[in-house]
Protein backbone atom coordinates (compact mmCIF):
# COMPACT_ATOMS: atom_id res chain seq x y z
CA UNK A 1 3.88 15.99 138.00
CA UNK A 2 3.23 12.90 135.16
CA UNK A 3 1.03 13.70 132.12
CA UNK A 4 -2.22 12.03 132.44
CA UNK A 5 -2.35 9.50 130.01
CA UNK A 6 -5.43 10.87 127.82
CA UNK A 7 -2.79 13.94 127.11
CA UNK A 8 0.17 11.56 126.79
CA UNK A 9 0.49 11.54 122.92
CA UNK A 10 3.81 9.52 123.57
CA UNK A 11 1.90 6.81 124.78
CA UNK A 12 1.24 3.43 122.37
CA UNK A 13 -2.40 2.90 120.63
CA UNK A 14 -3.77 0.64 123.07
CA UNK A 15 -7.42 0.14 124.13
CA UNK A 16 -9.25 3.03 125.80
CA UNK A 17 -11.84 1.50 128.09
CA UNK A 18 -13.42 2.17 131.18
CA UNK A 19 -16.16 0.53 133.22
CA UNK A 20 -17.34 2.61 135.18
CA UNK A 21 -18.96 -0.01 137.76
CA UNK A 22 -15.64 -2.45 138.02
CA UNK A 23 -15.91 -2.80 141.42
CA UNK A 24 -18.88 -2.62 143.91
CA UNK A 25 -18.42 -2.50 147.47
CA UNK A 26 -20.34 -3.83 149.99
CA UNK A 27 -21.18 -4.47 153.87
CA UNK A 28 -23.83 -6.92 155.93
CA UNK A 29 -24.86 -3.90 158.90
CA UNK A 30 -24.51 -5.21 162.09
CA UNK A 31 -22.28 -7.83 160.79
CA UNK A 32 -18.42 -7.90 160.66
CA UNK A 33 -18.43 -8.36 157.17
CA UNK A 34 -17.60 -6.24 154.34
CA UNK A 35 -16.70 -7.17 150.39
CA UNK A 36 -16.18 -5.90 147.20
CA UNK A 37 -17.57 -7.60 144.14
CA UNK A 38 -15.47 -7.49 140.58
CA UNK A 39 -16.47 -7.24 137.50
CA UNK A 40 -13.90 -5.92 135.01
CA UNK A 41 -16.16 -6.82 131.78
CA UNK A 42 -15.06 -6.24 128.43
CA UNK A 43 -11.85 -4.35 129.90
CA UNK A 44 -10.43 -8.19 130.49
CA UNK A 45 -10.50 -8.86 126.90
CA UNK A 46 -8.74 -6.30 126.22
CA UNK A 47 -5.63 -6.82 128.58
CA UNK A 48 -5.68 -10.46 128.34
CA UNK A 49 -5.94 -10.38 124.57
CA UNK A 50 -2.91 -8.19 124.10
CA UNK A 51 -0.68 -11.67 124.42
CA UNK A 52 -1.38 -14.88 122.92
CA UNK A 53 -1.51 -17.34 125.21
CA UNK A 54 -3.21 -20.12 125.64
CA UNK A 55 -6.33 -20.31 127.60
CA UNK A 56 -5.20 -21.73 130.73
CA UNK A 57 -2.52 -19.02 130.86
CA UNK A 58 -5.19 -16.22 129.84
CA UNK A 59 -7.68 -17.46 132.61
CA UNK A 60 -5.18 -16.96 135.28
CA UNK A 61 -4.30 -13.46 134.16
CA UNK A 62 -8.10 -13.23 134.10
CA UNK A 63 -8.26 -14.04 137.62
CA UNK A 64 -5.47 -12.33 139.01
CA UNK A 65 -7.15 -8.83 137.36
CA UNK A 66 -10.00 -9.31 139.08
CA UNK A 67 -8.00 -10.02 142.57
CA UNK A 68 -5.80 -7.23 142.63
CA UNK A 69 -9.16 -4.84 141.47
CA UNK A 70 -10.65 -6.03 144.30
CA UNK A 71 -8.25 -5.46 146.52
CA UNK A 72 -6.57 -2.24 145.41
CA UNK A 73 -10.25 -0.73 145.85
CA UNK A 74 -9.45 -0.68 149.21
CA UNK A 75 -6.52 2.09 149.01
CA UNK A 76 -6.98 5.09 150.79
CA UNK A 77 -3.87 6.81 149.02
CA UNK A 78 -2.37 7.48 145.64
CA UNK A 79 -0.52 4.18 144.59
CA UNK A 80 -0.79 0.58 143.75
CA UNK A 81 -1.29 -2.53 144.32
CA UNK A 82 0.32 -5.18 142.93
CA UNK A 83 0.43 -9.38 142.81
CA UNK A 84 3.71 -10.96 141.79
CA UNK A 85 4.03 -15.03 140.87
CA UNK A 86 7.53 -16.68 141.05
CA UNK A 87 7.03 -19.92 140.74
CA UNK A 88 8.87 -23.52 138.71
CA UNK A 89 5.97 -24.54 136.63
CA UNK A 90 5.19 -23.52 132.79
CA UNK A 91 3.89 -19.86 134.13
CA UNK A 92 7.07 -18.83 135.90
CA UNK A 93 6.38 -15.45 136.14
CA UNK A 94 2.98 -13.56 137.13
CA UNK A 95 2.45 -9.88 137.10
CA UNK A 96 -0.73 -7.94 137.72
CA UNK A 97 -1.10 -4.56 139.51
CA UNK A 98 -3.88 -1.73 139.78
CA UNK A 99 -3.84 1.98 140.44
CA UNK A 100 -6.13 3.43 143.64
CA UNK A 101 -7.51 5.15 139.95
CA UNK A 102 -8.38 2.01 138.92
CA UNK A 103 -5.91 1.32 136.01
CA UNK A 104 -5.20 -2.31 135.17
CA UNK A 105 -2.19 -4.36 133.76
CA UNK A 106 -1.06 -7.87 133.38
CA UNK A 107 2.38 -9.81 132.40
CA UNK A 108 2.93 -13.75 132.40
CA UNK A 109 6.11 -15.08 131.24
CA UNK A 110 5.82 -18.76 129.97
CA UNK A 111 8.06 -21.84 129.46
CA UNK A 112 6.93 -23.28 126.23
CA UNK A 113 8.35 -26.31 126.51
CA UNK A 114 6.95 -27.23 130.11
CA UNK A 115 3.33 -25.72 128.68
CA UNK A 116 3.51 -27.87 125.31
CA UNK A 117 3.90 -30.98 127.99
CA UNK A 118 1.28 -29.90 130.58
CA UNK A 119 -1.12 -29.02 127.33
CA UNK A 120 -0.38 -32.57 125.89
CA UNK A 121 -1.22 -34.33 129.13
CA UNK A 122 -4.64 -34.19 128.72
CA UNK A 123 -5.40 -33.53 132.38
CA UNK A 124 -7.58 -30.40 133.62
CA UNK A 125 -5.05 -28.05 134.43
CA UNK A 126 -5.13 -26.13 137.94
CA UNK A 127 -3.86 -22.70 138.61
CA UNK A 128 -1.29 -24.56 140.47
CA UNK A 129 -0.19 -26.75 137.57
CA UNK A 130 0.45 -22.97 135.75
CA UNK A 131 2.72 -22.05 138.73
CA UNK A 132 4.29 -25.01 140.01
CA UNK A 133 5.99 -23.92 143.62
CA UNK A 134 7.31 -21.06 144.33
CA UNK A 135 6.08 -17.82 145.80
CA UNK A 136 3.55 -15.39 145.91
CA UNK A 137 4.03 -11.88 146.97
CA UNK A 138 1.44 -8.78 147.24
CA UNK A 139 2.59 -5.15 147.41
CA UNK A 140 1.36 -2.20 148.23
CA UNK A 141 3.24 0.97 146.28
CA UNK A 142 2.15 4.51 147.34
CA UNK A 143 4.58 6.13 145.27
CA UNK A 144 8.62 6.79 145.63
CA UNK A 145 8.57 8.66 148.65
CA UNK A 146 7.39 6.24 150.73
CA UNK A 147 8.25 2.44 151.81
CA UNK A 148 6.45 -0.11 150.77
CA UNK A 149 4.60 -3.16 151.90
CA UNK A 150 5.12 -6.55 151.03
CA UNK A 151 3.87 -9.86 151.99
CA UNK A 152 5.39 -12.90 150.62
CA UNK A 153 4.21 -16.91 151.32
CA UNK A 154 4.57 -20.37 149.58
CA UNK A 155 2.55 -21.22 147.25
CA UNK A 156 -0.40 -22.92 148.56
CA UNK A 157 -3.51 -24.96 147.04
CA UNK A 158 -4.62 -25.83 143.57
CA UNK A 159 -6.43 -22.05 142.60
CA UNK A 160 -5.31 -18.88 142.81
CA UNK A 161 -8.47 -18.17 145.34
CA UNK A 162 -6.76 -20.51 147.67
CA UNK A 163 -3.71 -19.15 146.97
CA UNK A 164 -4.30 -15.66 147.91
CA UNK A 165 -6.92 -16.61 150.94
CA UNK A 166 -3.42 -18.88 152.69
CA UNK A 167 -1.85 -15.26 152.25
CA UNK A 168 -4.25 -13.64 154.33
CA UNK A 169 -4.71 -16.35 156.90
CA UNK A 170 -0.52 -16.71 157.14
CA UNK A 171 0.86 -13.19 156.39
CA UNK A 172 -1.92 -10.59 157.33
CA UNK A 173 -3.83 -13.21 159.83
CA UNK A 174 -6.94 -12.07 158.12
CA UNK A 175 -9.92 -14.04 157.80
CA UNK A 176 -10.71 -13.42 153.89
CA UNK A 177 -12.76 -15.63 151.44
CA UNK A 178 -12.17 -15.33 147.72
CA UNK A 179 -14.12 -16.47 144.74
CA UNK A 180 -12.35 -15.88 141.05
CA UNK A 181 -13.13 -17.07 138.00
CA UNK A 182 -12.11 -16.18 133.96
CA UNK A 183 -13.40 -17.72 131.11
CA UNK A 184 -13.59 -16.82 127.36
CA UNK A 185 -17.36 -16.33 126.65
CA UNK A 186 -18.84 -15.12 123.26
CA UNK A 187 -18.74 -11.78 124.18
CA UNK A 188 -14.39 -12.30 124.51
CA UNK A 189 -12.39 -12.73 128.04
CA UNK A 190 -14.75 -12.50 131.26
CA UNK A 191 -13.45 -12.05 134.41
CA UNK A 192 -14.79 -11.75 138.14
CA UNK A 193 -14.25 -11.85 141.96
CA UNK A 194 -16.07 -11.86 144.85
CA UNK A 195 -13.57 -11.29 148.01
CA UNK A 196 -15.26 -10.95 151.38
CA UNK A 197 -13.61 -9.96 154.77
CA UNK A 198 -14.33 -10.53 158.17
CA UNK A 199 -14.11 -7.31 160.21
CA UNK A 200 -13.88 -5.74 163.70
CA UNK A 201 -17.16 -4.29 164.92
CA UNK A 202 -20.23 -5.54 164.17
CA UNK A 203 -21.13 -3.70 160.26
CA UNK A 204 -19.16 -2.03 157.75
CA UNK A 205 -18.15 1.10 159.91
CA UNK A 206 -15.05 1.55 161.84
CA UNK A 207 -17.02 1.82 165.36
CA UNK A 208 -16.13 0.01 167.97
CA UNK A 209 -17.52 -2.74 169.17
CA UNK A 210 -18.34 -4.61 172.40
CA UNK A 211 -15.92 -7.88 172.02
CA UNK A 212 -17.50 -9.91 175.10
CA UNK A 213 -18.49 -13.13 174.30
CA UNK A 214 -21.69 -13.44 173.41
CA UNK A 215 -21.62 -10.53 170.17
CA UNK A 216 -18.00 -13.25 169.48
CA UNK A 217 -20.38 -15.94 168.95
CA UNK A 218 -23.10 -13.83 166.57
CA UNK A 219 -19.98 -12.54 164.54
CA UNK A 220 -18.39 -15.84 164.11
CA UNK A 221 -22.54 -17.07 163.20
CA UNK A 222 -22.46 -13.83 160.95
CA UNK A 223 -19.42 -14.56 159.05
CA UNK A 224 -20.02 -18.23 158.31
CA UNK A 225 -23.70 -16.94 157.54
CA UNK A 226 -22.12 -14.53 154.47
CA UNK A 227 -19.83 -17.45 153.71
CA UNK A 228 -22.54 -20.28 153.08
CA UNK A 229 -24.56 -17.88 150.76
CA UNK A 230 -21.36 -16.59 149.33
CA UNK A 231 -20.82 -20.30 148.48
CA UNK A 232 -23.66 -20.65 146.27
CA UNK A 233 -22.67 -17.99 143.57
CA UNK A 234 -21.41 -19.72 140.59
CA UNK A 235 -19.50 -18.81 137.46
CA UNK A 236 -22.13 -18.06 135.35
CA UNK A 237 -23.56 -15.27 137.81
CA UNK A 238 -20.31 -14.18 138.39
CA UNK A 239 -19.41 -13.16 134.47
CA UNK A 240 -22.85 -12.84 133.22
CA UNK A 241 -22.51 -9.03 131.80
CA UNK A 242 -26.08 -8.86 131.44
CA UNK A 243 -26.91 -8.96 135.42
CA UNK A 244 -26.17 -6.15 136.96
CA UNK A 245 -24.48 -6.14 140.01
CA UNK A 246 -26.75 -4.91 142.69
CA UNK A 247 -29.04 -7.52 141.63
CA UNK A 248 -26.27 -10.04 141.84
CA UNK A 249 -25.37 -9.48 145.54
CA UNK A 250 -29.48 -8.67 146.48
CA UNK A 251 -29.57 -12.41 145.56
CA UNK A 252 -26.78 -13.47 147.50
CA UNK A 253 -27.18 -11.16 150.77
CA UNK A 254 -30.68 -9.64 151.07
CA UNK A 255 -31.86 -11.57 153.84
CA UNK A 256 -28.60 -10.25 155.95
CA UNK A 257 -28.97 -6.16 155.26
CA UNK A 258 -27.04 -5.76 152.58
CA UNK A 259 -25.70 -2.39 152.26
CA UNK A 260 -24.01 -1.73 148.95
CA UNK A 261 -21.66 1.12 148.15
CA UNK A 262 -20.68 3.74 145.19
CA UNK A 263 -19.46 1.64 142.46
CA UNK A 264 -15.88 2.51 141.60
CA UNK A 265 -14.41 2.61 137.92
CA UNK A 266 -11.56 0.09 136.40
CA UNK A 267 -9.72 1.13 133.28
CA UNK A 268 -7.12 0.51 130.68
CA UNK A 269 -3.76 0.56 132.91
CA UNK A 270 -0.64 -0.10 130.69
CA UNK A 271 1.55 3.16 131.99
CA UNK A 272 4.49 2.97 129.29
CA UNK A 273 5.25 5.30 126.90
CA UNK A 274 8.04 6.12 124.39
CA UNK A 275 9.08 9.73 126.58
CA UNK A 276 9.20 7.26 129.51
CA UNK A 277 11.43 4.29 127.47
CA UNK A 278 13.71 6.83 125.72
CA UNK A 279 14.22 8.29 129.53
CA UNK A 280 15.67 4.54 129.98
CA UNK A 281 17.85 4.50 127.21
CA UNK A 282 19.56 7.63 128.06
CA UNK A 283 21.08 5.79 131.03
CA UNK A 284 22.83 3.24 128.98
CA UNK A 285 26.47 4.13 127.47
CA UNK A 286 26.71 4.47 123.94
CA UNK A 287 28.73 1.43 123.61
CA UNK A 288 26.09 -0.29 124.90
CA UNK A 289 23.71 1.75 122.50
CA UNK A 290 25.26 0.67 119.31
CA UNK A 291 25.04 -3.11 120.72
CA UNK A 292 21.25 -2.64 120.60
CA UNK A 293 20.89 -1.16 117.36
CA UNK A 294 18.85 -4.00 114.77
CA UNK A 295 18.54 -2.92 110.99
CA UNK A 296 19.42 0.85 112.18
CA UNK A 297 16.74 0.87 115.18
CA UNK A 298 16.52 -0.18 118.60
CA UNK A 299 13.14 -2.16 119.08
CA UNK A 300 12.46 -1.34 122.90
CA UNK A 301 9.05 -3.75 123.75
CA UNK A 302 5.97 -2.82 126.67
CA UNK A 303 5.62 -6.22 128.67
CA UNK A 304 2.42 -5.38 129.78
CA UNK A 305 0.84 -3.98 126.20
CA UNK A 306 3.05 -6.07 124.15
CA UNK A 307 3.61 -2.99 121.75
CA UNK A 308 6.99 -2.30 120.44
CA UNK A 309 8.50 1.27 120.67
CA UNK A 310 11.57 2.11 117.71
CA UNK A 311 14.15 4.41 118.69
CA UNK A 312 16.58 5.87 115.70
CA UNK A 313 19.84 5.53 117.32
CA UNK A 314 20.38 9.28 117.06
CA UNK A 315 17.26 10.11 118.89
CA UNK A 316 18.58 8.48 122.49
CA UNK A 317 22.65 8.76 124.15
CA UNK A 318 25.26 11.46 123.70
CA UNK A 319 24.74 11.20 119.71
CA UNK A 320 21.27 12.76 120.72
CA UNK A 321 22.28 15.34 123.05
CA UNK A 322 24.91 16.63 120.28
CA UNK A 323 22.18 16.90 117.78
């Protein structure tokens, strides 16, 4: 069984935050829609300030938080969910995943030199400028014992909303609509999503429902119903810390019987730790070992936290288990 990470004292000194209302779920009864709004506060300063890099990079992290949040709040298991970008433009690779607990991390990997030119251009830069083509891929993990589940598509559109709405309408044939937005406010990083799906039945239970062709009609009015009013929230609401969220989605859905749900918690999500590192080391050969070694240490560093972790070269290999 792992150490839970508040008894971990291997683990780095990185932020310890939890909001306790990240994510707050949501259905329209009698209507086959359903949605989760995401609101990650202060928590995406934290993660997105662990790296320095430029806004447009840190705004697409901030985004892609708030997605996989949203979505990983779905889980019904232990595991994960994760987002991976592969892609030719200055952001070539993405990384963002969260626990069914709620835990949150982030990686981008940049190309300076294709960033310095896109910076210099002077044009407002799109998600898809970040990414340039490539792919997009979402996981679900629920642990080692079991298979996963992965979609993968092109890239597609200029945001990382339309991005991850052509995955659902091409891989999962899914009708989802996706609002994200990040930007640095006063308070630090803000980030937000509001993801609604269209469901079977006519609320947010699992019940059946009659599919004749008259309640086909009222769902398909339903859903572009939610969708219109959906349309109206704007960035301000959505990372505005100091309106709460119920009062956020009364404005958006109270005329259609909103029914909103226990808010779930997001938190801190970086998983490393030295034990877990030094565990990696122990598989290399001691040739390879003494390769490593820099001014008598090897410097082994978190992509996710950015925090470096220093290994004497007697404390990992054979030279360890001797000792």
């Amino acid at each position: 069984m792992d150490t839970p990470a508040f008894l971990d004292r291997d683990r780095p000194d990185v932020p310890d935050i939890v909001v306790p209302g990240g994510v707050t779920p949501f259905h329209l009864a009698g209507r086959p829609v359903r949605g989760r709004l995401v609101r990650p506060g202060k928590l995406a300063d934290a993660i997105l300030t662990r790296h320095k890099h430029a806004p447009a990079i840190s705004a697409l992290g901030g985004k892609a938080l708030a997605l996989v949040a949203g979505l990983a709040s779905a889980l019904k298991f232990q595991g994960s969910f994760s987002l991976q970008i592969k892609g030719d433009g200055p952001v070539s690779l993405l990384l963002a995943d969260c626990t069914d607990t709620g835990g949150l991390r982030f990686y981008a990997r940049q190309d300076q030199e294709q960033l310095d030119a896109l910076l210099a251009s002077g044009k407002q830069i799109t998600d898809r400028d970040l990414t340039g083509n490539g792919y997009l891929a979402l996981t679900v993990d629920q642990g080692p014992e079991m298979d996963r589940h992965q979609g993968i598509v092109e890239i597609t559109g200029d945001s990382l909303a339309d991005m991850a709405m052509h995955y659902f309408q091409t891989s999962e044939q899914h009708a989802c609509w996706t609002m994200l937005a990040a930007k640095q406010t006063e308070a630090g990083w803000r980030s937000g999503a509001l993801i609604l799906e269209r469901i079977a039945g006519g609320g947010g239970s699992d019940a059946d429902a009659d599919h004749s062709e008259v309640l086909d009609e009222q769902g398909e009015d339903a859903w572009n119903t939610a969708l219109a009013l959906a349309g109206t929230l704007t960035d301000a609401e959505l990372l505005d810390d100091t309106l709460p969220a119920e009062q956020l989605l009364y404005r958006l859905f109270h005329e259609e019987d909103l029914v909103v749900g226990q808010s779930r918690a997001l938190a801190y999500g970086c998983r490393c730790s030295k034990a877990k590192l030094s565990d990696v080391l122990s598989r290399f050969s001691d040739d390879d070992l003494d390769h490593m070694v820099e001014d008598g240490v090897i410097k082994m560093t978190c992509e996710f936290c950015n925090h470096d972790f220093c290994f004497d070269r007697k404390e990992v290999g054979t030279t360890a288990s001797a000792n």
